[in-house]
N, C-alpha and C. Protein backbone atom coordinates (compact mmCIF):
# COMPACT_ATOMS: atom_id res chain seq x y z
N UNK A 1 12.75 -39.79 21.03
CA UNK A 1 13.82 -39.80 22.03
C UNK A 1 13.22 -40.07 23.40
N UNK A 2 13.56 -40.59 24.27
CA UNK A 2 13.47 -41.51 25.70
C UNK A 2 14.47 -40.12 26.16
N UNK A 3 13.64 -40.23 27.48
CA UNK A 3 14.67 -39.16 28.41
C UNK A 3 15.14 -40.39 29.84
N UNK A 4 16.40 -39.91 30.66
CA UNK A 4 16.42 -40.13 31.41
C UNK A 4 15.22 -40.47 32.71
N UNK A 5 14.51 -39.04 32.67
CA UNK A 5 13.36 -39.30 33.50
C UNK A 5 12.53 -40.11 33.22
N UNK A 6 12.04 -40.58 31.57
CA UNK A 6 11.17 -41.40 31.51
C UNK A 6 11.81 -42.99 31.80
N UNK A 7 12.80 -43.07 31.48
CA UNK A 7 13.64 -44.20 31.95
C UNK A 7 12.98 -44.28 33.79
N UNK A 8 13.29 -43.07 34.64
CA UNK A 8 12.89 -43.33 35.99
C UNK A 8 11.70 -43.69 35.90
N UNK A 9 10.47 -43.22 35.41
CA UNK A 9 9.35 -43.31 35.20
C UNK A 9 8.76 -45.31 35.25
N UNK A 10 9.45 -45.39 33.53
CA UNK A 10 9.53 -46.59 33.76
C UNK A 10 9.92 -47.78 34.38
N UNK A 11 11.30 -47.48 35.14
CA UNK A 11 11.86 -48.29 35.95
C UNK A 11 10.72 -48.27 37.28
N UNK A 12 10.39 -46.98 37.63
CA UNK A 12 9.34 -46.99 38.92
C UNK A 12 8.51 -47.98 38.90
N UNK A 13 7.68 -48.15 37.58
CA UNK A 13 6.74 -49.37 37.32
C UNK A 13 6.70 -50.36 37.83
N UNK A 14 7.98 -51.10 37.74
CA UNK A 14 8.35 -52.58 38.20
C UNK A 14 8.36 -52.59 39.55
N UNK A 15 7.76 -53.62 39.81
CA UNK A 15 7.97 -54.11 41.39
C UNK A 15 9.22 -53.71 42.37
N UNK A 16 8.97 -53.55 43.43
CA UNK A 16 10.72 -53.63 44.14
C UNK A 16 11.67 -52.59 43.90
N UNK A 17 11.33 -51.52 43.21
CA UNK A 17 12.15 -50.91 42.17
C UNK A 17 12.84 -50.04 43.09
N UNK A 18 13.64 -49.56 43.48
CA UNK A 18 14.68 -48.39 43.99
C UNK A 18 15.98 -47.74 42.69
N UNK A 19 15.50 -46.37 43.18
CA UNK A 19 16.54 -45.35 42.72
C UNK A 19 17.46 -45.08 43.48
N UNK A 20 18.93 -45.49 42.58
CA UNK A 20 19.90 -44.85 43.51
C UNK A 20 21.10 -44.34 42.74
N UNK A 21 22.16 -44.57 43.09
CA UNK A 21 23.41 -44.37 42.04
C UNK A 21 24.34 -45.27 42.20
N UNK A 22 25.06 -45.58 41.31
CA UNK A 22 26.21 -46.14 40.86
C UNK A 22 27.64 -45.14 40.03
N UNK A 23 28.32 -45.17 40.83
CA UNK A 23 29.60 -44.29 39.80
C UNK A 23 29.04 -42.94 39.78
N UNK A 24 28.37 -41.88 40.41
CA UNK A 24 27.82 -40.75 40.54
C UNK A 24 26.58 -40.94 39.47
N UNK A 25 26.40 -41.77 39.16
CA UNK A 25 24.86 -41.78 37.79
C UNK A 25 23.90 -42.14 38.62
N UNK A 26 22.84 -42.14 37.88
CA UNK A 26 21.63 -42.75 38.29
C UNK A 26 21.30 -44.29 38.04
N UNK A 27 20.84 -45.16 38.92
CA UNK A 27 20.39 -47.01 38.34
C UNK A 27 19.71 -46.76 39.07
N UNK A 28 18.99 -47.99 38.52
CA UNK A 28 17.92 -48.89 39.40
C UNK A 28 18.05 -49.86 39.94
N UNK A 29 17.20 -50.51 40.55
CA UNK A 29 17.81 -51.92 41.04
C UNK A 29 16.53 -52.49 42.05
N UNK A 30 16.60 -53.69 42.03
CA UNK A 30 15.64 -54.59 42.71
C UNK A 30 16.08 -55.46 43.71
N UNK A 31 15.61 -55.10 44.79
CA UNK A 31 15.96 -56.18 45.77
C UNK A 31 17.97 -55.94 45.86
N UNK A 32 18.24 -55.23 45.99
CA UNK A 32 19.90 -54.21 45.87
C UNK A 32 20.14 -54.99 44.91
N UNK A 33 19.95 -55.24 43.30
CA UNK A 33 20.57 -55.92 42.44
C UNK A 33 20.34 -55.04 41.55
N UNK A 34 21.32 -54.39 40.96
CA UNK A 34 21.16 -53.26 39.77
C UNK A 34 20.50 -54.02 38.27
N UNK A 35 19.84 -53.15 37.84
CA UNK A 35 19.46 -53.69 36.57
C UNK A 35 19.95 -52.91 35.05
N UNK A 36 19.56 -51.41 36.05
CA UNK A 36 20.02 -50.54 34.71
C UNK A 36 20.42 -49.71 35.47
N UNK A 37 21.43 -48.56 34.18
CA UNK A 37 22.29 -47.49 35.41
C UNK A 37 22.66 -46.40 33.71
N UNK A 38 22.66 -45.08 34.14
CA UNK A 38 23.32 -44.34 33.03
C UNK A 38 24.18 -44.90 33.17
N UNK A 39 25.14 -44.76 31.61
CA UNK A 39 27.15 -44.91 31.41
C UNK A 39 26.80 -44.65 30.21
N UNK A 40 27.59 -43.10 30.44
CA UNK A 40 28.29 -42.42 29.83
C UNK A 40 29.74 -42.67 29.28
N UNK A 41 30.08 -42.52 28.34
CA UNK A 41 31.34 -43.00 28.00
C UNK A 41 32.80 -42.28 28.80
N UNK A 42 33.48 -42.88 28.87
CA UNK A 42 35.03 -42.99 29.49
C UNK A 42 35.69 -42.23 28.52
N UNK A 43 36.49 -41.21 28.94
CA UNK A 43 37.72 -41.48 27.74
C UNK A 43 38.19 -42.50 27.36
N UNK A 44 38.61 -43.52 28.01
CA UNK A 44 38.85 -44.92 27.37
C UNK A 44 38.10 -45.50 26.66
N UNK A 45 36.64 -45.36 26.68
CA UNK A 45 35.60 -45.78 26.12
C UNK A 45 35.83 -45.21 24.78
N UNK A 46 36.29 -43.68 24.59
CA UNK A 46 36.25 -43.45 23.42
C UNK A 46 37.11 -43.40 22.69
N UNK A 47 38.48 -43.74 23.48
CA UNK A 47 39.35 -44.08 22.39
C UNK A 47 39.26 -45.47 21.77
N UNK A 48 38.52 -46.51 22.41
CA UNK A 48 38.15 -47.73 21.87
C UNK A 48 37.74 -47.36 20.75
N UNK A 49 36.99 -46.84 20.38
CA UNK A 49 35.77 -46.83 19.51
C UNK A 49 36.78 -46.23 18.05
N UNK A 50 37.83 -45.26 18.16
CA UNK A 50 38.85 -45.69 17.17
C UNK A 50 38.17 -44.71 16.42
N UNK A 51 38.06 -44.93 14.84
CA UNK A 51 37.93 -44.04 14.10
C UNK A 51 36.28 -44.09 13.93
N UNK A 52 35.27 -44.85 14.42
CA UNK A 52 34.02 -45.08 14.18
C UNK A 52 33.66 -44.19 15.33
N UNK A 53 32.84 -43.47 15.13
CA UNK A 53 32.39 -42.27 16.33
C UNK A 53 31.83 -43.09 16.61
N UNK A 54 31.82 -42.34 17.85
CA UNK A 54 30.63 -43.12 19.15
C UNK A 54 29.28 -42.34 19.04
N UNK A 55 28.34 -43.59 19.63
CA UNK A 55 27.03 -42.88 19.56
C UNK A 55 27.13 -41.74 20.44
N UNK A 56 26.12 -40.77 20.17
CA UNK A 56 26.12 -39.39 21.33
C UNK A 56 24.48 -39.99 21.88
N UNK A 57 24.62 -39.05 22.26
CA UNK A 57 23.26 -38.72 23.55
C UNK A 57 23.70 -39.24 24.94
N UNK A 58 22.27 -39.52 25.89
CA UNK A 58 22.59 -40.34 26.97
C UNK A 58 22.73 -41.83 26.19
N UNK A 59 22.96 -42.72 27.42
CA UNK A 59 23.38 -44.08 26.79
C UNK A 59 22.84 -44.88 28.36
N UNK A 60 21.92 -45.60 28.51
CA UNK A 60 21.67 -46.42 29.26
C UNK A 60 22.36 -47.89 29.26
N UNK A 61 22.51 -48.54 30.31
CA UNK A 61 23.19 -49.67 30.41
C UNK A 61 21.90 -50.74 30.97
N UNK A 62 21.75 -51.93 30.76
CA UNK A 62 20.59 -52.54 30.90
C UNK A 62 21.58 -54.43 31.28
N UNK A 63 21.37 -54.86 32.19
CA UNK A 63 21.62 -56.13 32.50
C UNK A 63 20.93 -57.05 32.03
N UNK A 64 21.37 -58.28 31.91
CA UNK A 64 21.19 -59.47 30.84
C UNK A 64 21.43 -60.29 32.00
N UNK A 65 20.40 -61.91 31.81
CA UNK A 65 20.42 -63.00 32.92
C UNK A 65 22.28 -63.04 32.55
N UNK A 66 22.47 -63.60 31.36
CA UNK A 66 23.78 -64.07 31.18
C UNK A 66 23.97 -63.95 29.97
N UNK A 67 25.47 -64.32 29.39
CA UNK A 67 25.85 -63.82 27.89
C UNK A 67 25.10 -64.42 26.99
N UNK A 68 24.42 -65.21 26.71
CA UNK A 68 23.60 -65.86 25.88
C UNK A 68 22.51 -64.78 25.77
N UNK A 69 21.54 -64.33 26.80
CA UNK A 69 20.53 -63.57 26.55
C UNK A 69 21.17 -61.82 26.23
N UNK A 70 22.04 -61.69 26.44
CA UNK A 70 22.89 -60.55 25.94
C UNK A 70 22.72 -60.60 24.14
N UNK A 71 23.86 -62.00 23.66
CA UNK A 71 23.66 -62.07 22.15
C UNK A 71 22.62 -62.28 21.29
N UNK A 72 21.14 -62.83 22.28
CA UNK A 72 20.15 -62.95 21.85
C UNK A 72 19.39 -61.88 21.24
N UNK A 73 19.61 -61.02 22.60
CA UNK A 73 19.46 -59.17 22.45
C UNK A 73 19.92 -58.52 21.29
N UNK A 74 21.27 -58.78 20.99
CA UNK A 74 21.62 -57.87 20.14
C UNK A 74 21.59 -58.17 19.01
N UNK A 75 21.73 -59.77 18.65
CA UNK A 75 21.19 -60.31 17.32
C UNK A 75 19.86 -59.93 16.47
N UNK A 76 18.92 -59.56 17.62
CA UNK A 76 17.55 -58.96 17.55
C UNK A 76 17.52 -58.31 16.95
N UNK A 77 18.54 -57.38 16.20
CA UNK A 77 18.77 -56.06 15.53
C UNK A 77 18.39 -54.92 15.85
N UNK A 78 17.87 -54.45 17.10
CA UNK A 78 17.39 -53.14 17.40
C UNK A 78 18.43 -52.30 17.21
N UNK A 79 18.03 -51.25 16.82
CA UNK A 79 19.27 -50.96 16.17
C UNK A 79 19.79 -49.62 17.44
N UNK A 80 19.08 -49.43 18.22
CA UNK A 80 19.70 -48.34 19.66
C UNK A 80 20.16 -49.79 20.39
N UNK A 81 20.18 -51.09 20.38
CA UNK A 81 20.97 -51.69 21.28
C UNK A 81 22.23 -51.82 20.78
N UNK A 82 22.99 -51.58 21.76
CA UNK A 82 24.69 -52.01 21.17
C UNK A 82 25.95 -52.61 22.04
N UNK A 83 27.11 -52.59 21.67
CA UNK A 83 27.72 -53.60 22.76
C UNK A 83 28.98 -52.52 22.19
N UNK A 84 29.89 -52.53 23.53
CA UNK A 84 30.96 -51.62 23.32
C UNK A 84 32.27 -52.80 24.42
N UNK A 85 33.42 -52.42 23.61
CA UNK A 85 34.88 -53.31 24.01
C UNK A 85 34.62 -53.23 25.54
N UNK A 86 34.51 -52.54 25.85
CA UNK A 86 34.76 -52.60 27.50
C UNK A 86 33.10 -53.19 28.07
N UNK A 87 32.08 -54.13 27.65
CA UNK A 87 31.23 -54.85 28.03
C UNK A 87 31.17 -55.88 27.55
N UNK A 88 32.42 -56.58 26.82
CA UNK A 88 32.68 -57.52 26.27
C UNK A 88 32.81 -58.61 27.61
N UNK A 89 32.54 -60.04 27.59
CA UNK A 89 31.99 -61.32 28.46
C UNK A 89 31.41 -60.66 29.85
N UNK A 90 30.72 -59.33 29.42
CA UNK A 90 30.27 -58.90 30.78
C UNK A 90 28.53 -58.92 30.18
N UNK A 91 27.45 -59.48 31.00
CA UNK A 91 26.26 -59.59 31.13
C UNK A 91 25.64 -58.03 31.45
N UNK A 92 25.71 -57.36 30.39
CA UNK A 92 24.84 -56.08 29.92
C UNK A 92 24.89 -55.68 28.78
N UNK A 93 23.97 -54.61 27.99
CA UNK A 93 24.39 -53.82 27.01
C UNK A 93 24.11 -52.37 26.88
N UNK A 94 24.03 -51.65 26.13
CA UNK A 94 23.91 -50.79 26.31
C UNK A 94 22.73 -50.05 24.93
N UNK A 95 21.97 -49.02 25.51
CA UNK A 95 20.89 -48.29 24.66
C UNK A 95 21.50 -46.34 24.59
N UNK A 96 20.89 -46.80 23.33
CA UNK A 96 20.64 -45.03 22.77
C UNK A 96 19.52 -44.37 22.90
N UNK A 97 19.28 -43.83 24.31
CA UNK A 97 17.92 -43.02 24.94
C UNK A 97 17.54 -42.25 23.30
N UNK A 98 18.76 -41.56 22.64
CA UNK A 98 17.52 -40.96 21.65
C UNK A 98 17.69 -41.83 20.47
N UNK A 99 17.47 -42.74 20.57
CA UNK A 99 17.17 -43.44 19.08
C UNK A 99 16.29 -44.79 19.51
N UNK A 100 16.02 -45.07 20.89
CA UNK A 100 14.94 -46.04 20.96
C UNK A 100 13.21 -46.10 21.03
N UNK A 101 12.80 -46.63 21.24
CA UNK A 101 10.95 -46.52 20.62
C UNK A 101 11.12 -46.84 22.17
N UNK A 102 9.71 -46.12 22.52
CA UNK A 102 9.57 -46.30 24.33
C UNK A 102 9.27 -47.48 24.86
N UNK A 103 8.10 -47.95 23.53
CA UNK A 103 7.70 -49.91 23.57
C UNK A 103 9.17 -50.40 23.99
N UNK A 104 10.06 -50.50 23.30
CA UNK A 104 10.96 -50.89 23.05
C UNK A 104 11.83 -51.09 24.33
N UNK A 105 11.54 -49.55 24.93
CA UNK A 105 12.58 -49.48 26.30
C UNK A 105 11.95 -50.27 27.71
N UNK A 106 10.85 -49.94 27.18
CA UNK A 106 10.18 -50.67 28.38
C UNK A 106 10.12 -52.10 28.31
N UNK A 107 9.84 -53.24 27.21
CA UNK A 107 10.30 -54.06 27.10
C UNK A 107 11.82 -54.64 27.99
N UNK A 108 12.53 -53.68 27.35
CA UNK A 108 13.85 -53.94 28.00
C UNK A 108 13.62 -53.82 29.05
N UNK A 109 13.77 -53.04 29.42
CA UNK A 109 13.57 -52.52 30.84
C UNK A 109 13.49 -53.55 31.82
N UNK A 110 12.18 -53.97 31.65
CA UNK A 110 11.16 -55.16 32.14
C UNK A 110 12.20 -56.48 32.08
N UNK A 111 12.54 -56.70 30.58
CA UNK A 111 13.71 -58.27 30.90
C UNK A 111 14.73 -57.81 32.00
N UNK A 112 15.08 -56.72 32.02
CA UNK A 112 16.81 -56.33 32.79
C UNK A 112 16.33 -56.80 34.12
N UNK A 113 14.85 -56.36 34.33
CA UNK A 113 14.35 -56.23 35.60
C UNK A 113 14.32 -57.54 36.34
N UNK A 114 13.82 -58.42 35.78
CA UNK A 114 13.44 -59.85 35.91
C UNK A 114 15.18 -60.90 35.72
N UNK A 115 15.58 -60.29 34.97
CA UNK A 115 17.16 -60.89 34.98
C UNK A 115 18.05 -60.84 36.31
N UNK A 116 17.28 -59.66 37.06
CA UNK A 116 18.28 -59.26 38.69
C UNK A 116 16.85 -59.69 39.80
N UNK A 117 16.06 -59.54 39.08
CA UNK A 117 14.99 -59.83 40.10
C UNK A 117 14.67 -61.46 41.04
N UNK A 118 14.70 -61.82 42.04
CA UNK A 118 14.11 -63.05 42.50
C UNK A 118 12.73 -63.82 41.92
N UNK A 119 13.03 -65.07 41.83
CA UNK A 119 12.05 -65.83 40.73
C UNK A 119 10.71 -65.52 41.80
N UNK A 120 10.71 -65.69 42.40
CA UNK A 120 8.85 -65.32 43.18
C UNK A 120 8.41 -64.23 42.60
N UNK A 121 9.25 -62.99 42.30
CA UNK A 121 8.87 -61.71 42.21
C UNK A 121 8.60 -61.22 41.25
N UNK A 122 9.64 -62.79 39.84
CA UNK A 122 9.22 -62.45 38.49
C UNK A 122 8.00 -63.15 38.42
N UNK A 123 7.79 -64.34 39.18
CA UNK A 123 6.45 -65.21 38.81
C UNK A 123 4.93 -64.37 39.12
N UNK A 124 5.42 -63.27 40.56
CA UNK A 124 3.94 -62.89 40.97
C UNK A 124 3.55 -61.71 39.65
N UNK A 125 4.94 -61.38 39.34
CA UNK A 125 4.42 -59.81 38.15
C UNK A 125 3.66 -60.80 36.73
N UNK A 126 4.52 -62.02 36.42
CA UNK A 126 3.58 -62.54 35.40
C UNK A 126 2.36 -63.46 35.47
N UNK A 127 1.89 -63.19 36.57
CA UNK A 127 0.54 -63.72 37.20
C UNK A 127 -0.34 -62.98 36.77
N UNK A 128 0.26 -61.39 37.48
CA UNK A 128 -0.38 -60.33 37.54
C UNK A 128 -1.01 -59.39 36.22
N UNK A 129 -0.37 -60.05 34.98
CA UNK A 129 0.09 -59.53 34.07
C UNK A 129 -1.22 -59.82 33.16
């Protein structure tokens, strides 16, 4: 299980990185462009979800360049990434802090980062790399 804090942890990593909030939660964001942010489900959120329970735990939200690298994502099969009715033609998805591998989050992490990030800033980190 991934905690929130290690989520901060990791987000700190990346270049540019600022903590702040969105909707009373916690995100991140680069250069004021959010990348990732807790979301927690809505009541609306969960009456979507209908008779299939919703995942529990925390639930991170992670930004995508655009819908293509979204379906790329989730085709991937990880199986803590997922997509819920109300992020439908919207460029993000969403993770299960306790069911993802940390490789895993940080990976993400890192694309969300570079998806909001300015191309100089992704080019100097994969210089650096």
């Amino acid at each position: 299980m991934v905690t929130v804090e290690e989520v901060a942890a990791l987000a700190a990593a990346l270049p540019e990185v600022e903590e702040g909030e969105r909707h009373g939660r916690r995100a991140w964001s680069v250069r004021r462009k959010v990348f990732a942010w807790e979301r927690p489900f809505t009541k609306a959120d969960l009456k979507r979800f209908g008779a299939v329970p919703a995942p529990t735990g925390p639930i991170l939200a992670l930004a995508t360049e655009d819908l293509g690298e979204k379906e790329a994502v989730l085709a991937a099969g990880e199986p803590a990434f997922f997509d819920m009715a109300h992020f439908e033609g919207y460029p993000a998805y969403l993770v299960k802090l306790d069911a993802v591998a940390p490789e895993a989050l940080a990976d993400a992490l890192e694309d969300a980062w570079a998806a909001k990030a300015p191309g100089e800033l992704v080019e100097r980190r994969l210089r650096e790399r």
